[in-house]
N, C-alpha and C. Protein backbone atom coordinates (compact mmCIF):
# COMPACT_ATOMS: atom_id res chain seq x y z
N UNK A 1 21.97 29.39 -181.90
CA UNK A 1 23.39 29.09 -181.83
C UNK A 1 24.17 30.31 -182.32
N UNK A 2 25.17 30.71 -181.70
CA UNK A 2 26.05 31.77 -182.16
C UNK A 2 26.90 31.31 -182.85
N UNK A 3 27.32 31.97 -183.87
CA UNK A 3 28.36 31.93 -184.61
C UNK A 3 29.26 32.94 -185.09
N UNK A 4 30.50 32.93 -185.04
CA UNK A 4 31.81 33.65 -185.36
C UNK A 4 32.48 33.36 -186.28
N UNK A 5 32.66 34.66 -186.92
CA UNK A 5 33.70 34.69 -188.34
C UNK A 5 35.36 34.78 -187.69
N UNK A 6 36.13 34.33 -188.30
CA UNK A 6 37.30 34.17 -187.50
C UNK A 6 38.55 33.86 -188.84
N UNK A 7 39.05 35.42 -189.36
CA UNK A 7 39.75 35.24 -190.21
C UNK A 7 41.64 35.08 -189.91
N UNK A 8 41.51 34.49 -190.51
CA UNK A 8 43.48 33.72 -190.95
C UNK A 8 44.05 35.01 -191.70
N UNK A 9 45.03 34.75 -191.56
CA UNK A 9 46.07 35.33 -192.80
C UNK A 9 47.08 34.37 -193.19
N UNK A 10 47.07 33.25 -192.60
CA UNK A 10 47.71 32.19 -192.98
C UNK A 10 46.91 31.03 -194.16
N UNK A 11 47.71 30.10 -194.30
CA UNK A 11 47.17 29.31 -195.03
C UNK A 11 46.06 28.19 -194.45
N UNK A 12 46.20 27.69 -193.07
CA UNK A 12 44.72 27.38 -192.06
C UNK A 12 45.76 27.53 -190.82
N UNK A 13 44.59 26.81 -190.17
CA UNK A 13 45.12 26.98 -188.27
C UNK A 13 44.55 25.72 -187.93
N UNK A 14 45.47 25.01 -186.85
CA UNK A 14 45.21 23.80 -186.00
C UNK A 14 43.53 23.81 -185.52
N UNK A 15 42.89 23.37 -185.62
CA UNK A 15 41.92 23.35 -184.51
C UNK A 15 41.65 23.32 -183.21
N UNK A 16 42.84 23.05 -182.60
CA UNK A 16 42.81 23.22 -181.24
C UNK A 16 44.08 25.04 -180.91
N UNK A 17 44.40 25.73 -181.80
CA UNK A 17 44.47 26.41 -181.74
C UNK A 17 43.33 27.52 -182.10
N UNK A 18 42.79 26.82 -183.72
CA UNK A 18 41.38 27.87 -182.97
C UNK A 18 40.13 28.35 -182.28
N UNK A 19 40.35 27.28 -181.27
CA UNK A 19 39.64 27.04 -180.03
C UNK A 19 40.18 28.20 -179.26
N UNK A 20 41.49 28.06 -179.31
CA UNK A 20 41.56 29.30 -178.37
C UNK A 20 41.76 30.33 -178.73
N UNK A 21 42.43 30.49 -180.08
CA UNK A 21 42.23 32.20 -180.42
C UNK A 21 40.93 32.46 -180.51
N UNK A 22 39.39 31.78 -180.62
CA UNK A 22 37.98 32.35 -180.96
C UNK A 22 37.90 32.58 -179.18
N UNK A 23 38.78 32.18 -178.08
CA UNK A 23 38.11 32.53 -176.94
C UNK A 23 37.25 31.24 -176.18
N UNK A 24 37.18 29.84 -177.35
CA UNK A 24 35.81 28.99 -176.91
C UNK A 24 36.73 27.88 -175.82
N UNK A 25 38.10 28.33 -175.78
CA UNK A 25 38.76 27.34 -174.59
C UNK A 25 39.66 28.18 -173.96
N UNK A 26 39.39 28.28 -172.67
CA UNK A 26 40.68 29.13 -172.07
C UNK A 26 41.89 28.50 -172.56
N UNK A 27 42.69 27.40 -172.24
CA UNK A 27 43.57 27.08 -172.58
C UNK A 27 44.14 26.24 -173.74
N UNK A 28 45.03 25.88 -173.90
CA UNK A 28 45.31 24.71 -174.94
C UNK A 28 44.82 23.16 -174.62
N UNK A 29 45.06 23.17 -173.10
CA UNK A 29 44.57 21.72 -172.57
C UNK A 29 43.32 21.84 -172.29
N UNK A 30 42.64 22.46 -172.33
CA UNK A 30 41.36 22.55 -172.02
C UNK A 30 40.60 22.42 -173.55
N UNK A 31 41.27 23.06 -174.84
CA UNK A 31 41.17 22.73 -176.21
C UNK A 31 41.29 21.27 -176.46
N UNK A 32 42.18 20.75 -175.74
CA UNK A 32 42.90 19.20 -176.19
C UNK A 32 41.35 18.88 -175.34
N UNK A 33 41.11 18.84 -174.48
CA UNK A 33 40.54 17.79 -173.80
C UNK A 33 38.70 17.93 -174.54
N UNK A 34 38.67 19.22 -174.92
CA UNK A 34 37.18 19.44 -175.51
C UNK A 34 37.11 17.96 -176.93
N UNK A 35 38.19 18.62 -177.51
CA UNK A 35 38.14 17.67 -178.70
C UNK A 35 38.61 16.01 -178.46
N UNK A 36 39.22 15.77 -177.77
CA UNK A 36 39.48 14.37 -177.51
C UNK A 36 38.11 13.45 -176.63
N UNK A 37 36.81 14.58 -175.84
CA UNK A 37 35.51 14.05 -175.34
C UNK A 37 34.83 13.86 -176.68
N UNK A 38 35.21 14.08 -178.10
CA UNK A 38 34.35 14.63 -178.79
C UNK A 38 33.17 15.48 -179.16
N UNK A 39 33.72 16.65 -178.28
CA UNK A 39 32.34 17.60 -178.29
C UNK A 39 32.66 18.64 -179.10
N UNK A 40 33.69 18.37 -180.42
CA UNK A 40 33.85 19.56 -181.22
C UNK A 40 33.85 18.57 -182.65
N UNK A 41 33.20 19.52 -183.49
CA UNK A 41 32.67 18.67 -184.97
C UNK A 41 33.37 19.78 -185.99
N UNK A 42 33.98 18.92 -186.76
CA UNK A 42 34.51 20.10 -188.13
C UNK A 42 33.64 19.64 -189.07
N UNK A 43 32.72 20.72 -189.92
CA UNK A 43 32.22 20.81 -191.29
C UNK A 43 31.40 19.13 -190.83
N UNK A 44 30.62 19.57 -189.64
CA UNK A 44 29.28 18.42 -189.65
C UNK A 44 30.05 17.07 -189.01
N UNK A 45 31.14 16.47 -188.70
CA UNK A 45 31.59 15.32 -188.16
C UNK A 45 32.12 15.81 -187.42
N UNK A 46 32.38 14.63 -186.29
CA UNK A 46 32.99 14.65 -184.70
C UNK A 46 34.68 14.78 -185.04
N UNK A 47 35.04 15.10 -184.51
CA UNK A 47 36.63 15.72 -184.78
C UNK A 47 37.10 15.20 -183.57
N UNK A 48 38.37 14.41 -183.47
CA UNK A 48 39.59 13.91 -182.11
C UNK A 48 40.57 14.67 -182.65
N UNK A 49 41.21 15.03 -183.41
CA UNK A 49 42.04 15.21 -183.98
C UNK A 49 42.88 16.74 -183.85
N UNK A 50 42.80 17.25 -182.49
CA UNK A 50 43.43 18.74 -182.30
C UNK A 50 44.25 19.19 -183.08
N UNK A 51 45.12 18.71 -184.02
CA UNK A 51 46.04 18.78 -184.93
C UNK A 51 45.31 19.32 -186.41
N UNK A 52 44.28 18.80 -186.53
CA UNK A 52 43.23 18.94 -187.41
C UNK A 52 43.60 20.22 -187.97
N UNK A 53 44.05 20.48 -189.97
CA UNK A 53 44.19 21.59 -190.06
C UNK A 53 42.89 22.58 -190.96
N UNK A 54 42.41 23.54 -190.21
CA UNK A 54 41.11 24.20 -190.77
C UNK A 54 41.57 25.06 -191.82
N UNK A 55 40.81 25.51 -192.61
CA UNK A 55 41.87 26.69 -194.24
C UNK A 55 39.87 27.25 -194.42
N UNK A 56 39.99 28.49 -194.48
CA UNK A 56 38.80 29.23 -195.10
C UNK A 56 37.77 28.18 -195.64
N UNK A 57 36.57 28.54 -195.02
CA UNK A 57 35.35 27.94 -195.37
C UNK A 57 35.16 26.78 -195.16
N UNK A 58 36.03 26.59 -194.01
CA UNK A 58 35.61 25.32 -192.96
C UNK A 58 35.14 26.11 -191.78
N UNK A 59 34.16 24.80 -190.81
CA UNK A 59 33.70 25.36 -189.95
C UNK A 59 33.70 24.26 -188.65
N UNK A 60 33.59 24.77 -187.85
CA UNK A 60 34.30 23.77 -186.37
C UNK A 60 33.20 24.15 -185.48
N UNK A 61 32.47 23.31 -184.56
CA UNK A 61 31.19 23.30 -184.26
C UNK A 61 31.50 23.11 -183.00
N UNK A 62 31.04 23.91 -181.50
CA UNK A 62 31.03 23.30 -180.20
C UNK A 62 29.23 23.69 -179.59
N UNK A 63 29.31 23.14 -178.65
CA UNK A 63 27.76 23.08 -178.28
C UNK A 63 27.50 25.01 -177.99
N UNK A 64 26.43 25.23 -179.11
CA UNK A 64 26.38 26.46 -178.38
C UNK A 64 26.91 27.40 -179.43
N UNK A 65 27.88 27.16 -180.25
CA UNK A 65 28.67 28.04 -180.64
C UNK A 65 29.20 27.04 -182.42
N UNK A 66 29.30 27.99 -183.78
CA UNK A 66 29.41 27.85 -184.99
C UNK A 66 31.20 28.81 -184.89
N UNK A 67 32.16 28.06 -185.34
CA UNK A 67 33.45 29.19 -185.83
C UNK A 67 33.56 28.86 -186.98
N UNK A 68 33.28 29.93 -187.74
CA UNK A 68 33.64 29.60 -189.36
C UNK A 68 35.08 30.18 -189.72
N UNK A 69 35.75 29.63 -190.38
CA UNK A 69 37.06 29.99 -190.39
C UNK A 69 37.34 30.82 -192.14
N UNK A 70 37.49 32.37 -192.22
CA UNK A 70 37.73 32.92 -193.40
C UNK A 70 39.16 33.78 -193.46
């Protein structure tokens, strides 16, 4: 499984935004729709929640692929 470091300068980022700044969804609706099949897991559980906010040393899981967020 690959995995990517993917640092903030903010305080966190949406999860369905960092779907697409890591590149793992072309679009935003294509972000919405990954996470609403449930095929994206934050820190080990299934995630619906695109709104979902990630902050350093969380990590967001799609098949294939680890984004750790620092």
């Amino acid at each position: 499984m690959k995995e990517e470091h993917i640092k903030i300068d903010t305080e966190y980022i949406k999860l369905d935004a960092l779907l697409k700044f890591a590149g793992a969804a072309e679009t935003g609706g294509a972000a919405k729709v990954a996470i609403q099949e449930g095929e994206v897991k934050v820190n080990g559980e299934v995630c619906t929640m695109r709104g979902r906010k990630l902050r350093p040393g969380d990590r967001a899981e799609l098949p294939g692929l680890t984004l750790v967020v620092e």
